[in-house]
PDB file of N, CA and C in Angstrom:
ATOM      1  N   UNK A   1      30.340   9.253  31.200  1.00  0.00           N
ATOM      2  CA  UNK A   1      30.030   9.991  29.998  1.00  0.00           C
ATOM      3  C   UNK A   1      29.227  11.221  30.391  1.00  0.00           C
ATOM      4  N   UNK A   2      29.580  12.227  30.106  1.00  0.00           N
ATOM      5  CA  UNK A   2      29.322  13.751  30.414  1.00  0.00           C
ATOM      6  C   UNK A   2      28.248  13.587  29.628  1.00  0.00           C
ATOM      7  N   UNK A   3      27.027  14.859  29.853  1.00  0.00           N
ATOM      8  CA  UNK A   3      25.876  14.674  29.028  1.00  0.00           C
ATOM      9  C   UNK A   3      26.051  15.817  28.001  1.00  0.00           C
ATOM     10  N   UNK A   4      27.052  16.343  27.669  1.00  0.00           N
ATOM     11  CA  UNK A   4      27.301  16.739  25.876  1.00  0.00           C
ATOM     12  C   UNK A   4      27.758  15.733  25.295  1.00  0.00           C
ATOM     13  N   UNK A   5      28.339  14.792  26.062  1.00  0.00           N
ATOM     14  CA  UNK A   5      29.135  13.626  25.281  1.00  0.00           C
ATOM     15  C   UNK A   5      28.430  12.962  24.790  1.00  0.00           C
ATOM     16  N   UNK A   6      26.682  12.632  25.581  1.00  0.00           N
ATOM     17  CA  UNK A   6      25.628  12.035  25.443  1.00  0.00           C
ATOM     18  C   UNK A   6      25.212  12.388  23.809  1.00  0.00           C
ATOM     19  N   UNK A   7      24.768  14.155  24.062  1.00  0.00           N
ATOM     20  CA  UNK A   7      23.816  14.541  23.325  1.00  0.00           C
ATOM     21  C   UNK A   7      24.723  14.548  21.546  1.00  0.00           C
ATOM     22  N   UNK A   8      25.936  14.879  21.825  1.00  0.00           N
ATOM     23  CA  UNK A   8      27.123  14.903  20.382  1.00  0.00           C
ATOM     24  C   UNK A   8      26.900  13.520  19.933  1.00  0.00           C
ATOM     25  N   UNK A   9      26.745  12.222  20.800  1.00  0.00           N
ATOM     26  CA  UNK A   9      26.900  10.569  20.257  1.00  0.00           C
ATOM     27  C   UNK A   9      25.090  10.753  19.112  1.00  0.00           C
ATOM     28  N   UNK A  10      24.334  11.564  20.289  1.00  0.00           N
ATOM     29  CA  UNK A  10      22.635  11.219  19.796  1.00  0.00           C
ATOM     30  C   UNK A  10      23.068  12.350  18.293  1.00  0.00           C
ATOM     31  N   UNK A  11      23.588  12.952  18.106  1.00  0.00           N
ATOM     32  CA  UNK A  11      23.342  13.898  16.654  1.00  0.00           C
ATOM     33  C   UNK A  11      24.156  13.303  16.352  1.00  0.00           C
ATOM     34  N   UNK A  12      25.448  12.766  15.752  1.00  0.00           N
ATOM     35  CA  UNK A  12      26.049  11.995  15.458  1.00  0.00           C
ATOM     36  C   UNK A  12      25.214  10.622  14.872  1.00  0.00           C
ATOM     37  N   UNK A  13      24.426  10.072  15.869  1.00  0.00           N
ATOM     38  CA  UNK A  13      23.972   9.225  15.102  1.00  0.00           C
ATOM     39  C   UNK A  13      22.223   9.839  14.244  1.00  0.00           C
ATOM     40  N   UNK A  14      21.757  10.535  14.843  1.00  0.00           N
ATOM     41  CA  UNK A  14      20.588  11.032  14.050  1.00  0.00           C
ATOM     42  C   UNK A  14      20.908  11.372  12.722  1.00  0.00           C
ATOM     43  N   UNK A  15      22.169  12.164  12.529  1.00  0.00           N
ATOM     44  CA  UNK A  15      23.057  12.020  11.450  1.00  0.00           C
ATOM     45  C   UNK A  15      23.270  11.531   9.813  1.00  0.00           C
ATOM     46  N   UNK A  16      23.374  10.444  10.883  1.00  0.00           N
ATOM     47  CA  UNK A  16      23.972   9.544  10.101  1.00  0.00           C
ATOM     48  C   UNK A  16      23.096   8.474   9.812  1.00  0.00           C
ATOM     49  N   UNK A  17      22.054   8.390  10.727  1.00  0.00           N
ATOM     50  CA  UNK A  17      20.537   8.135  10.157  1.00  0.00           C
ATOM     51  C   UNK A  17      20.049   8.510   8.612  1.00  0.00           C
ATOM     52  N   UNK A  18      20.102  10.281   8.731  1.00  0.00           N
ATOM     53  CA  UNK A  18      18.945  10.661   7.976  1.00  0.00           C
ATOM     54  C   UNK A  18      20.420  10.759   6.416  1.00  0.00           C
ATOM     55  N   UNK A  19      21.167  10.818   6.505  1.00  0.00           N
ATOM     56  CA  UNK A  19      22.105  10.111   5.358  1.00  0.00           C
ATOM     57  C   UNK A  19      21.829   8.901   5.091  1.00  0.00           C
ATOM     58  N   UNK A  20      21.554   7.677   6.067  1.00  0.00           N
ATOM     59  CA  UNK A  20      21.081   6.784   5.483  1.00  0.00           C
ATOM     60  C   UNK A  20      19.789   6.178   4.563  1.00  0.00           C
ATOM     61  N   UNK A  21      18.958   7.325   5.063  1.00  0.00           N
ATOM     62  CA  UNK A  21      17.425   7.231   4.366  1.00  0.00           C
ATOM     63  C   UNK A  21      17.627   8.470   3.288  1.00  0.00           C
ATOM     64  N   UNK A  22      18.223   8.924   3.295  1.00  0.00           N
ATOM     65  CA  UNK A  22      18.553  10.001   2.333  1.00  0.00           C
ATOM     66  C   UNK A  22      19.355   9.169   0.931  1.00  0.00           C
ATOM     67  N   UNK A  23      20.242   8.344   1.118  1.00  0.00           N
ATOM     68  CA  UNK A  23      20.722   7.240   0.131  1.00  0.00           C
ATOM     69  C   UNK A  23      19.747   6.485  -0.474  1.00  0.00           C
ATOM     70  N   UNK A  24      19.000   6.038   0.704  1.00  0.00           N
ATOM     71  CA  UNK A  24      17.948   4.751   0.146  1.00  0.00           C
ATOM     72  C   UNK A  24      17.343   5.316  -0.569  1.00  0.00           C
ATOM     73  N   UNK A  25      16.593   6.481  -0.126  1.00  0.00           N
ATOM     74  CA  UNK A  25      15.769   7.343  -1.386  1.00  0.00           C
ATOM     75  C   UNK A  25      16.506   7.502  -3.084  1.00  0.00           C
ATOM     76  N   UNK A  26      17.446   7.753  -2.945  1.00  0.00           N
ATOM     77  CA  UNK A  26      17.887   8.098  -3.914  1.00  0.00           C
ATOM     78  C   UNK A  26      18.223   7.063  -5.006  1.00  0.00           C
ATOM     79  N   UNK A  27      18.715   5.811  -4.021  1.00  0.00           N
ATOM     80  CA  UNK A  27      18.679   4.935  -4.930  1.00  0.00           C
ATOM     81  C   UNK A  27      17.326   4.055  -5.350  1.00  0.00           C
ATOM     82  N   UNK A  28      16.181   4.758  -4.888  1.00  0.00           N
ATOM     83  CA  UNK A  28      15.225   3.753  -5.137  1.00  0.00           C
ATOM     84  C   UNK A  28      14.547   4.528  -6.394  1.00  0.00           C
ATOM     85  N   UNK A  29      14.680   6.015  -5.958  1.00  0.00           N
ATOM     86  CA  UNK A  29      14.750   7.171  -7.103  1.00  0.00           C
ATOM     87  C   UNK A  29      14.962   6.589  -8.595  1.00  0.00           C
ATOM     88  N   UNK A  30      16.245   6.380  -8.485  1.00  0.00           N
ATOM     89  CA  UNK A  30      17.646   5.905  -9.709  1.00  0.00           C
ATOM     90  C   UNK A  30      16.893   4.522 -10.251  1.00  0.00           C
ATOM     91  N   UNK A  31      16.048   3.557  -9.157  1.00  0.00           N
ATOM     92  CA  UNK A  31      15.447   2.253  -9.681  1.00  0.00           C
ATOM     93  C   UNK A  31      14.852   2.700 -10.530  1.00  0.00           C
ATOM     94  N   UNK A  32      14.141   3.597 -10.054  1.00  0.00           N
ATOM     95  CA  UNK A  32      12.521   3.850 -10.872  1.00  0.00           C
ATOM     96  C   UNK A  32      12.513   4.392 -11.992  1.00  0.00           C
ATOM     97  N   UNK A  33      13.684   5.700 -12.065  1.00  0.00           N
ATOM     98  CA  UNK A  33      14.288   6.473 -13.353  1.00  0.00           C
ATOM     99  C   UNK A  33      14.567   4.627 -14.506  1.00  0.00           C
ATOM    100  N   UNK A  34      15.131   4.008 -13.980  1.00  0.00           N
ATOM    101  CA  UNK A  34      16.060   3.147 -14.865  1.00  0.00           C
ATOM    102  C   UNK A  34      15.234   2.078 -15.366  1.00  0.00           C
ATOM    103  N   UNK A  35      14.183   1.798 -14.382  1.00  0.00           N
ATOM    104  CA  UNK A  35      13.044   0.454 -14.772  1.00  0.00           C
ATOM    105  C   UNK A  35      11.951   1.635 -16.003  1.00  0.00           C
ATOM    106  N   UNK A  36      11.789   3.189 -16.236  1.00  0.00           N
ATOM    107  CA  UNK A  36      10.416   3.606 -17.327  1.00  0.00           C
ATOM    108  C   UNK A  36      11.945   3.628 -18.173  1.00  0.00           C
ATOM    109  N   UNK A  37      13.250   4.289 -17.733  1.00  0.00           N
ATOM    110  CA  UNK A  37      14.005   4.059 -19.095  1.00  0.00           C
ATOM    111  C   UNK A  37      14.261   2.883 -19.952  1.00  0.00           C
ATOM    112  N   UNK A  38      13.802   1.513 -19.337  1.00  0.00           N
ATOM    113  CA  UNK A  38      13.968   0.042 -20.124  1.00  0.00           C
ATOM    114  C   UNK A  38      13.183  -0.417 -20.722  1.00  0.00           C
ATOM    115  N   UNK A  39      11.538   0.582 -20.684  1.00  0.00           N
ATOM    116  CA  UNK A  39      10.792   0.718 -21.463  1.00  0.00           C
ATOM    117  C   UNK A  39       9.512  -0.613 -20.817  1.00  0.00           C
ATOM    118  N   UNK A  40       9.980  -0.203 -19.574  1.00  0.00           N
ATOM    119  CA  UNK A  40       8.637  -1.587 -18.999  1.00  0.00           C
ATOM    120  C   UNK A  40       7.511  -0.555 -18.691  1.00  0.00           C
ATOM    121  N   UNK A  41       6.483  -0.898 -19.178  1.00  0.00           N
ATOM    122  CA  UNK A  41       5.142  -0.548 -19.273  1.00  0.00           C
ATOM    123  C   UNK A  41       4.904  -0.479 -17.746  1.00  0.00           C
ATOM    124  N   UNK A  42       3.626   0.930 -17.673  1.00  0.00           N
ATOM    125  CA  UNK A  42       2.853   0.484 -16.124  1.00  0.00           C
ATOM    126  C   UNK A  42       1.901  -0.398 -16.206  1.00  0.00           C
ATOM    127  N   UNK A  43       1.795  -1.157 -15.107  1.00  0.00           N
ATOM    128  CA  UNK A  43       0.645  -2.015 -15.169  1.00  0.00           C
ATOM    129  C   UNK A  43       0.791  -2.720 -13.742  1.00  0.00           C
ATOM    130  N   UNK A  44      -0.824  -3.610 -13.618  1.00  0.00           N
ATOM    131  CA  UNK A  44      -0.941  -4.374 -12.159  1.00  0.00           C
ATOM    132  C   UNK A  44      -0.796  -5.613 -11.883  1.00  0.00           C
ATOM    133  N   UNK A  45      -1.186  -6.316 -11.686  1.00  0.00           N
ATOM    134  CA  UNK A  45      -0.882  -7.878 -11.584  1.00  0.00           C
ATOM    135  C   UNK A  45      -2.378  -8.422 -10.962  1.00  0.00           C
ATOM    136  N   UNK A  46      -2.501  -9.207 -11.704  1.00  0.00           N
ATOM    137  CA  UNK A  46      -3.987 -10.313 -10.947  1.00  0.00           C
ATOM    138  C   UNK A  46      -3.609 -10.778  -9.678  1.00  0.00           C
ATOM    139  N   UNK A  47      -4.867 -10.613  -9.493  1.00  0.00           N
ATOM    140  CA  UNK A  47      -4.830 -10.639  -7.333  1.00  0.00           C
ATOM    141  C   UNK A  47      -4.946 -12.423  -6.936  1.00  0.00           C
ATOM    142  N   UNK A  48      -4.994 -12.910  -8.102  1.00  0.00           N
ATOM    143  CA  UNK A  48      -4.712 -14.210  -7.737  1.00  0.00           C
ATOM    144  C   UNK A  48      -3.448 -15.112  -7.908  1.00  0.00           C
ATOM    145  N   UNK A  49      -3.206 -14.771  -9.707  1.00  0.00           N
ATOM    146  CA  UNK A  49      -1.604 -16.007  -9.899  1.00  0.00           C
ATOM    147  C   UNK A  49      -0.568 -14.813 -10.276  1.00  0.00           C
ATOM    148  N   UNK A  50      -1.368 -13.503 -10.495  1.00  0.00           N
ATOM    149  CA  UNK A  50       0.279 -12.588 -10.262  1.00  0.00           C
ATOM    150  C   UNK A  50       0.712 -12.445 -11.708  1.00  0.00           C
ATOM    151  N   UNK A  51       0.299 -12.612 -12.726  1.00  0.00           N
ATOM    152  CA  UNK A  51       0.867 -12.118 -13.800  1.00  0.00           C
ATOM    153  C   UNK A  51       0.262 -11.053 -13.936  1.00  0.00           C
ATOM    154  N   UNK A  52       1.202 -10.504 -14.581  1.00  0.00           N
ATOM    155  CA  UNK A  52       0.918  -8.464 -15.243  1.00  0.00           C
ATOM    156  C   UNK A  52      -0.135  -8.969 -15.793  1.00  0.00           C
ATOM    157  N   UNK A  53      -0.868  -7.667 -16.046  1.00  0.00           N
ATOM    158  CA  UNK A  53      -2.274  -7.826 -16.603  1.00  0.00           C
ATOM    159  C   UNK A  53      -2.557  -5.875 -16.793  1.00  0.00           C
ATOM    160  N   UNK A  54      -3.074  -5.200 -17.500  1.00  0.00           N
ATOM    161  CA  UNK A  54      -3.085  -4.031 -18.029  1.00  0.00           C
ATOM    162  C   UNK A  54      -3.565  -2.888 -16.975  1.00  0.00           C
ATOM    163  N   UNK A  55      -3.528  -2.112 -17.223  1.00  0.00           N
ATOM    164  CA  UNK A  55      -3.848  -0.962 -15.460  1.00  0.00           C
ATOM    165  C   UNK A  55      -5.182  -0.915 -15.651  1.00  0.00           C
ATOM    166  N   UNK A  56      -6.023  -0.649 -16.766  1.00  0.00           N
ATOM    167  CA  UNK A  56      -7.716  -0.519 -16.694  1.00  0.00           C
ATOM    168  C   UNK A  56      -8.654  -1.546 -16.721  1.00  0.00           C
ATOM    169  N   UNK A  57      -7.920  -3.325 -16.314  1.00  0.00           N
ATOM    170  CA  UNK A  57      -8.668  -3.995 -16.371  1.00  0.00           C
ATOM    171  C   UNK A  57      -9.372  -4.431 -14.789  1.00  0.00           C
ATOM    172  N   UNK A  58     -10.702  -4.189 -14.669  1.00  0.00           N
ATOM    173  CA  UNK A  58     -11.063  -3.707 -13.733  1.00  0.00           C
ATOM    174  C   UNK A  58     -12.500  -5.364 -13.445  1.00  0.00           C
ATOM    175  N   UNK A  59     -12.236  -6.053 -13.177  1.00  0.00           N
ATOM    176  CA  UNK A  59     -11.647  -6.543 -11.819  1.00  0.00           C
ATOM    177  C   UNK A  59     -10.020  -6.791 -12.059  1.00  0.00           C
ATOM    178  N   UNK A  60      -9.199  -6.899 -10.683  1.00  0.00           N
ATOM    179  CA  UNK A  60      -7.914  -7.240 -11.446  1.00  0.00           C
ATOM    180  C   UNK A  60      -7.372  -8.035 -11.660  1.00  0.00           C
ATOM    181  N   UNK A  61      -8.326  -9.318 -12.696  1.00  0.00           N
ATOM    182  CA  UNK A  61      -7.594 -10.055 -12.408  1.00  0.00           C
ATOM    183  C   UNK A  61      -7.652 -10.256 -13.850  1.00  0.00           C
ATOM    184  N   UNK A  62      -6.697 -12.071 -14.245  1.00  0.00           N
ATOM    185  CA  UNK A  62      -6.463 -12.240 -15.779  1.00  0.00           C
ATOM    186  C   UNK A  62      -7.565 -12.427 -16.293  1.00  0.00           C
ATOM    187  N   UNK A  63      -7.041 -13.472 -17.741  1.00  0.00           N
ATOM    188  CA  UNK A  63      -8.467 -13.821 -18.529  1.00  0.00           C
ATOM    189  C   UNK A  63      -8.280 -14.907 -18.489  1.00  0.00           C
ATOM    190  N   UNK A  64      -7.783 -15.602 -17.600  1.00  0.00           N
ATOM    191  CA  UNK A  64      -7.891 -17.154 -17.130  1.00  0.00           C
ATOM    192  C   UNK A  64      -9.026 -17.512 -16.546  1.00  0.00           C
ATOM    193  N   UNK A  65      -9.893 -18.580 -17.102  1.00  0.00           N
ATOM    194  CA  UNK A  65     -11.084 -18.877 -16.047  1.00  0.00           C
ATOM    195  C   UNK A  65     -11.013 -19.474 -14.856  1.00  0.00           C
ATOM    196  N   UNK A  66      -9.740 -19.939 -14.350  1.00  0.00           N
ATOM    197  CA  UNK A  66      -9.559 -20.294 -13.463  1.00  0.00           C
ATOM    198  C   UNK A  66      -9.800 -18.862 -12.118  1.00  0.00           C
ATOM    199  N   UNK A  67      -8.622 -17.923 -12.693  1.00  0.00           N
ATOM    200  CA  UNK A  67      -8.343 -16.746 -11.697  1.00  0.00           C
ATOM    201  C   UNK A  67      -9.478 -16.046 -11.602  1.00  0.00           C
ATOM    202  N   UNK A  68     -10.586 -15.856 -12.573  1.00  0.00           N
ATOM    203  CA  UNK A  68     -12.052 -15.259 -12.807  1.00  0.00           C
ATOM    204  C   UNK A  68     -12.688 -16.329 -12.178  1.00  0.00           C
ATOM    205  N   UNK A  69     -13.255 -17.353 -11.536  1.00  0.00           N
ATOM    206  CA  UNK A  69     -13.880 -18.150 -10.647  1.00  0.00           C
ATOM    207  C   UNK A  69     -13.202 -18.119  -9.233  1.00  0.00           C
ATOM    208  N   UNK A  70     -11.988 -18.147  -8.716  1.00  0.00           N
ATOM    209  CA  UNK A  70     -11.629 -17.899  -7.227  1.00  0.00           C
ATOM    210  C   UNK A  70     -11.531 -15.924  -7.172  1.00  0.00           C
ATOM    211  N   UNK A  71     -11.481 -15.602  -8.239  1.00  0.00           N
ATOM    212  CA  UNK A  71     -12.161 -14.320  -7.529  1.00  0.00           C
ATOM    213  C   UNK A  71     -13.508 -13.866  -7.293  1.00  0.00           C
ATOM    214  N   UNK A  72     -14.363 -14.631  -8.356  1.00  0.00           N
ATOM    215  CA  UNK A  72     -15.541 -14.311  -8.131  1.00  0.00           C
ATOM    216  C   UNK A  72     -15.710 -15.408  -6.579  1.00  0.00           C
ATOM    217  N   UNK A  73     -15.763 -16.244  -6.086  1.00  0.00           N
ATOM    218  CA  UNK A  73     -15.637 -16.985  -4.696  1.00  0.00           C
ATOM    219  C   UNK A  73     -15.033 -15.997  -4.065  1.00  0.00           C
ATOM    220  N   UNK A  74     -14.284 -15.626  -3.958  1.00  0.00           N
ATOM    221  CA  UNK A  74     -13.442 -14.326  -3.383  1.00  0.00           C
ATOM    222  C   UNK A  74     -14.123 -13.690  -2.943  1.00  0.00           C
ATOM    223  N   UNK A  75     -15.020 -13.214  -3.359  1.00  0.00           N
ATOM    224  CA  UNK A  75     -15.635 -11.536  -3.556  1.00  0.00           C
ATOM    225  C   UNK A  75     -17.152 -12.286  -3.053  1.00  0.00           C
ATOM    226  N   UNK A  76     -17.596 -12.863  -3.253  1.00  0.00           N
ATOM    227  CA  UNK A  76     -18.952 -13.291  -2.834  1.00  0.00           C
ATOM    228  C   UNK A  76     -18.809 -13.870  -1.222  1.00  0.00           C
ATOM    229  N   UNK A  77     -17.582 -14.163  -0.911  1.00  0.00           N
ATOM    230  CA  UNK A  77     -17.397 -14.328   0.456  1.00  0.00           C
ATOM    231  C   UNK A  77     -17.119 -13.534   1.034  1.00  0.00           C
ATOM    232  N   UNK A  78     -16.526 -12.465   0.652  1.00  0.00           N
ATOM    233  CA  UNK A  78     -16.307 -11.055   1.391  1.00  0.00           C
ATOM    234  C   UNK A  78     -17.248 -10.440   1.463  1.00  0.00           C
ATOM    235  N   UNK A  79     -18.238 -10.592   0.517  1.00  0.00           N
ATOM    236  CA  UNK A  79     -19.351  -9.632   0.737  1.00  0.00           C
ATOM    237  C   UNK A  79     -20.404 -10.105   1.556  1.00  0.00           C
ATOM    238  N   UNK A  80     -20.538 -12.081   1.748  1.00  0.00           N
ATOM    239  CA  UNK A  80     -20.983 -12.495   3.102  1.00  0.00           C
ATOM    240  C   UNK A  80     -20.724 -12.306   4.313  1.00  0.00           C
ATOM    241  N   UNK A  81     -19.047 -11.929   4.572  1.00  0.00           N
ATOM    242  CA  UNK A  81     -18.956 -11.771   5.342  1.00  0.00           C
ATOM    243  C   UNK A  81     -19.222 -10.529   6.445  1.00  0.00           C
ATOM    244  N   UNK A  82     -19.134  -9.421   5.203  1.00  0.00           N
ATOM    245  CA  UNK A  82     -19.508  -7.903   5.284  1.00  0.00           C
ATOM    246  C   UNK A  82     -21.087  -7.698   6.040  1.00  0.00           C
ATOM    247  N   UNK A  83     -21.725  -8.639   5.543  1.00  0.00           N
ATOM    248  CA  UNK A  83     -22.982  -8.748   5.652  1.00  0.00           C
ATOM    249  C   UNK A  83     -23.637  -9.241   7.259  1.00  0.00           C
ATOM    250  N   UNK A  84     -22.401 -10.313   7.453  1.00  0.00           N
ATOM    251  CA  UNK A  84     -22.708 -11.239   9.111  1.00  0.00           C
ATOM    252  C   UNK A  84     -21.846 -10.240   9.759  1.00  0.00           C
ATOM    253  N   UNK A  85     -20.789  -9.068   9.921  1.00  0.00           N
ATOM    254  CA  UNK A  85     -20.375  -8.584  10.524  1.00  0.00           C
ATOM    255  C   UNK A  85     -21.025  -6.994  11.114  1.00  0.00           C
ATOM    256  N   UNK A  86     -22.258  -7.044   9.680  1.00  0.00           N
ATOM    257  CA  UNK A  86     -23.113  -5.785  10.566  1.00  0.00           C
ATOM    258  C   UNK A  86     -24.740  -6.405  10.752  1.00  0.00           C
ATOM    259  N   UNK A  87     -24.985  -7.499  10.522  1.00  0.00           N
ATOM    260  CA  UNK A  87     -26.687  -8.501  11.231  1.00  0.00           C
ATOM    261  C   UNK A  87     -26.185  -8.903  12.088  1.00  0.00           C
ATOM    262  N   UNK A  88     -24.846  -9.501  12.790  1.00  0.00           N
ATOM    263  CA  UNK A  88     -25.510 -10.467  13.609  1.00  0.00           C
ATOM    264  C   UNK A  88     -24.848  -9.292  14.944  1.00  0.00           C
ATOM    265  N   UNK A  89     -24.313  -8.114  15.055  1.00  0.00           N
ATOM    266  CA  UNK A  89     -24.194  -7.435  16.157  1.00  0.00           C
ATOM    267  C   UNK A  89     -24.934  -6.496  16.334  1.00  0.00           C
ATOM    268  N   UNK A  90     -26.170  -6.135  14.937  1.00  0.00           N
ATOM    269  CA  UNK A  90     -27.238  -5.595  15.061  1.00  0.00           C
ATOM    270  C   UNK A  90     -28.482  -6.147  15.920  1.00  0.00           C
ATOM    271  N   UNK A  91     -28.326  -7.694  15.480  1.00  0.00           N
ATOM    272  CA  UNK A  91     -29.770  -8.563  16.214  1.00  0.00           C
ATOM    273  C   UNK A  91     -29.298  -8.225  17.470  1.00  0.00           C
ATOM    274  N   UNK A  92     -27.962  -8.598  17.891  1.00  0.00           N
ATOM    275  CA  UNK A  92     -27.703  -8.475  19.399  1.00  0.00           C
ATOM    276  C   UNK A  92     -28.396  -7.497  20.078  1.00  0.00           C
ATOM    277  N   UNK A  93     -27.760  -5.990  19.550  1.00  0.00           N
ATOM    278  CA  UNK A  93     -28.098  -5.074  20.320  1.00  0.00           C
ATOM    279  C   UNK A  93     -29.757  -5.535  19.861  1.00  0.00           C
ATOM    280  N   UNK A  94     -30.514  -5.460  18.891  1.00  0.00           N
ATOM    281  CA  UNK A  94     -31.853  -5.168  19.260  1.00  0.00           C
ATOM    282  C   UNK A  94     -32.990  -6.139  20.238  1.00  0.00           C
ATOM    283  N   UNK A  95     -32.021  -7.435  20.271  1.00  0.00           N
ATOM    284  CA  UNK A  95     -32.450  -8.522  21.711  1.00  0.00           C
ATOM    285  C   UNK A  95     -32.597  -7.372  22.802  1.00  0.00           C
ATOM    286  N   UNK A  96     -31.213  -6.814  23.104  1.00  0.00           N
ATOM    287  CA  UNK A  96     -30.652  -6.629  24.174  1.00  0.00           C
ATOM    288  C   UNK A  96     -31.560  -5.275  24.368  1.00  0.00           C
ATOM    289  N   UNK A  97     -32.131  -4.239  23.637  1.00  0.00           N
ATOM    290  CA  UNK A  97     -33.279  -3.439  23.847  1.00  0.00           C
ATOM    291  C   UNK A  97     -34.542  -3.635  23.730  1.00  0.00           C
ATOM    292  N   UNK A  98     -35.101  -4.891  23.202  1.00  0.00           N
ATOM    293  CA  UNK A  98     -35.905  -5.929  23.334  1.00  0.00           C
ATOM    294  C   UNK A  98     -36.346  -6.283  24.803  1.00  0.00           C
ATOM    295  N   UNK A  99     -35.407  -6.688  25.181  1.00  0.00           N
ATOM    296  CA  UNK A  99     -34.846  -7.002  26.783  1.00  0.00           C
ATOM    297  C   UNK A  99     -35.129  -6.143  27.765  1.00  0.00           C
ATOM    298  N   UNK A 100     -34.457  -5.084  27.709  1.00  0.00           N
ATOM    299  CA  UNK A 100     -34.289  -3.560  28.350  1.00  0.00           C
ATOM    300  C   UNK A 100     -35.789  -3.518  28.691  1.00  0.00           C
ATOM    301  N   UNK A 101     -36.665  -3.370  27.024  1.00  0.00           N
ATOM    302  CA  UNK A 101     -38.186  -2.513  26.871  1.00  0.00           C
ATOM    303  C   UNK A 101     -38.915  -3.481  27.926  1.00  0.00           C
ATOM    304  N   UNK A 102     -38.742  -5.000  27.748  1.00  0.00           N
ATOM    305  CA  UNK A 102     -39.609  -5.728  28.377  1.00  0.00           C
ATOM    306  C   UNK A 102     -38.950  -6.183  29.709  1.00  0.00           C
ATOM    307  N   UNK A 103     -38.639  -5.298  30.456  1.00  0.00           N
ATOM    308  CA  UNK A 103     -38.467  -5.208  31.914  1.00  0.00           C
ATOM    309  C   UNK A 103     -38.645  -3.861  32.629  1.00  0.00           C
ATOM    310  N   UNK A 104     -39.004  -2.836  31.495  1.00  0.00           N
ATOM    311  CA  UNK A 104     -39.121  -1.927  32.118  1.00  0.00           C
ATOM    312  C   UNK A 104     -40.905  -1.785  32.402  1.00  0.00           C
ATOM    313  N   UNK A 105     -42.070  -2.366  31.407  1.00  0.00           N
ATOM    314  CA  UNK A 105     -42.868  -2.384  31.879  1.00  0.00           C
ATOM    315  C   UNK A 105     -43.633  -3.024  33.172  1.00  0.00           C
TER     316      UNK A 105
END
Protein backbone atom coordinates (compact mmCIF):
# COMPACT_ATOMS: atom_id res chain seq x y z
CA UNK A 1 0.00 0.00 0.00
CA UNK A 2 1.53 3.24 -1.40
CA UNK A 3 1.40 6.07 1.18
CA UNK A 4 -1.39 8.21 -0.79
CA UNK A 5 -3.22 5.04 -0.66
CA UNK A 6 -2.54 5.30 3.13
CA UNK A 7 -3.39 8.92 3.57
CA UNK A 8 -6.92 8.74 0.88
CA UNK A 9 -8.07 5.36 3.34
CA UNK A 10 -7.20 8.01 6.66
CA UNK A 11 -9.63 10.98 4.98
CA UNK A 12 -11.94 8.61 3.80
CA UNK A 13 -12.42 7.43 7.04
CA UNK A 14 -12.04 10.83 9.08
CA UNK A 15 -14.87 11.42 6.73
CA UNK A 16 -16.99 9.46 7.38
CA UNK A 17 -16.38 9.87 11.02
CA UNK A 18 -17.34 13.43 11.28
CA UNK A 19 -20.76 12.46 9.15
CA UNK A 20 -21.21 10.17 11.74
CA UNK A 21 -21.16 12.61 14.72
CA UNK A 22 -22.65 15.07 12.52
CA UNK A 23 -25.98 12.61 12.35
CA UNK A 24 -25.85 11.85 15.99
CA UNK A 25 -26.04 15.50 16.65
CA UNK A 26 -28.76 16.04 14.71
CA UNK A 27 -30.72 13.46 15.79
CA UNK A 28 -30.29 14.15 19.36
CA UNK A 29 -31.13 17.85 18.18
CA UNK A 30 -34.64 16.42 16.65
CA UNK A 31 -34.96 14.44 20.41
CA UNK A 32 -34.88 17.50 22.18
CA UNK A 33 -36.99 19.71 19.57
CA UNK A 34 -39.71 16.72 19.95
CA UNK A 35 -39.50 15.88 23.90
CA UNK A 36 -40.38 20.56 24.74
CA UNK A 37 -42.86 19.91 21.65
CA UNK A 38 -44.83 17.01 23.87
CA UNK A 39 -45.05 19.50 26.35
CA UNK A 40 -42.77 17.73 29.13
CA UNK A 41 -41.83 20.28 31.58
CA UNK A 42 -38.03 21.06 32.66
CA UNK A 43 -37.19 19.69 35.74
CA UNK A 44 -34.56 17.43 38.00
CA UNK A 45 -34.93 14.35 39.72
CA UNK A 46 -34.13 13.56 43.56
CA UNK A 47 -30.63 12.40 44.08
CA UNK A 48 -31.94 9.58 45.88
CA UNK A 49 -35.24 7.46 44.40
CA UNK A 50 -35.21 9.51 41.06
CA UNK A 51 -38.54 10.87 40.67
CA UNK A 52 -38.96 14.34 38.87
CA UNK A 53 -39.21 16.80 41.38
CA UNK A 54 -39.36 20.77 40.24
CA UNK A 55 -35.99 22.72 39.02
CA UNK A 56 -35.99 25.29 42.20
CA UNK A 57 -36.32 22.78 44.78
CA UNK A 58 -33.15 23.18 46.39
CA UNK A 59 -31.94 20.45 48.17
CA UNK A 60 -32.76 18.04 45.33
CA UNK A 61 -34.46 15.94 46.63
CA UNK A 62 -38.45 14.84 47.15
CA UNK A 63 -40.87 15.44 49.95
CA UNK A 64 -40.57 11.97 51.06
CA UNK A 65 -39.15 11.64 54.55
CA UNK A 66 -37.51 8.87 53.73
CA UNK A 67 -35.29 10.58 50.68
CA UNK A 68 -34.96 13.89 53.16
CA UNK A 69 -33.20 11.60 55.99
CA UNK A 70 -30.55 9.57 53.61
CA UNK A 71 -29.78 12.83 52.23
CA UNK A 72 -29.44 14.60 55.15
CA UNK A 73 -26.90 11.25 56.27
CA UNK A 74 -25.59 11.95 52.89
CA UNK A 75 -24.46 15.29 53.32
CA UNK A 76 -23.35 15.12 56.97
CA UNK A 77 -20.96 12.40 55.86
CA UNK A 78 -19.56 14.24 53.13
CA UNK A 79 -18.99 17.02 55.04
CA UNK A 80 -17.08 14.60 57.67
CA UNK A 81 -15.36 13.47 55.35
CA UNK A 82 -14.28 16.89 53.81
CA UNK A 83 -13.23 17.67 57.16
CA UNK A 84 -10.72 14.29 57.87
CA UNK A 85 -9.35 14.88 54.37
CA UNK A 86 -7.87 18.40 55.23
CA UNK A 87 -6.99 17.59 59.60
CA UNK A 88 -5.59 14.61 59.39
CA UNK A 89 -2.80 15.57 56.44
CA UNK A 90 -2.54 18.86 58.17
CA UNK A 91 -1.55 17.19 61.74
CA UNK A 92 0.88 15.19 59.62
CA UNK A 93 2.71 17.81 58.09
CA UNK A 94 2.70 19.83 61.43
CA UNK A 95 4.29 16.51 63.44
CA UNK A 96 6.58 16.35 60.68
CA UNK A 97 7.79 20.27 61.27
CA UNK A 98 7.38 19.63 64.85
CA UNK A 99 10.03 17.05 64.16
CA UNK A 100 12.21 19.04 61.74
CA UNK A 101 12.14 22.21 64.65
CA UNK A 102 13.11 19.71 67.37
CA UNK A 103 16.22 18.35 65.78
CA UNK A 104 17.42 21.26 64.60
CA UNK A 105 18.08 22.69 68.04
Amino acid sequence: MSRTDRIAKAARRTAQEARDAASKRKKEEKRKRSNSSMGIESHRHCVVCWTPIALDSDPAVCSEATCIQKNEKREASRKRLTIMMYLFPGIAILLLLLQMAGGAV
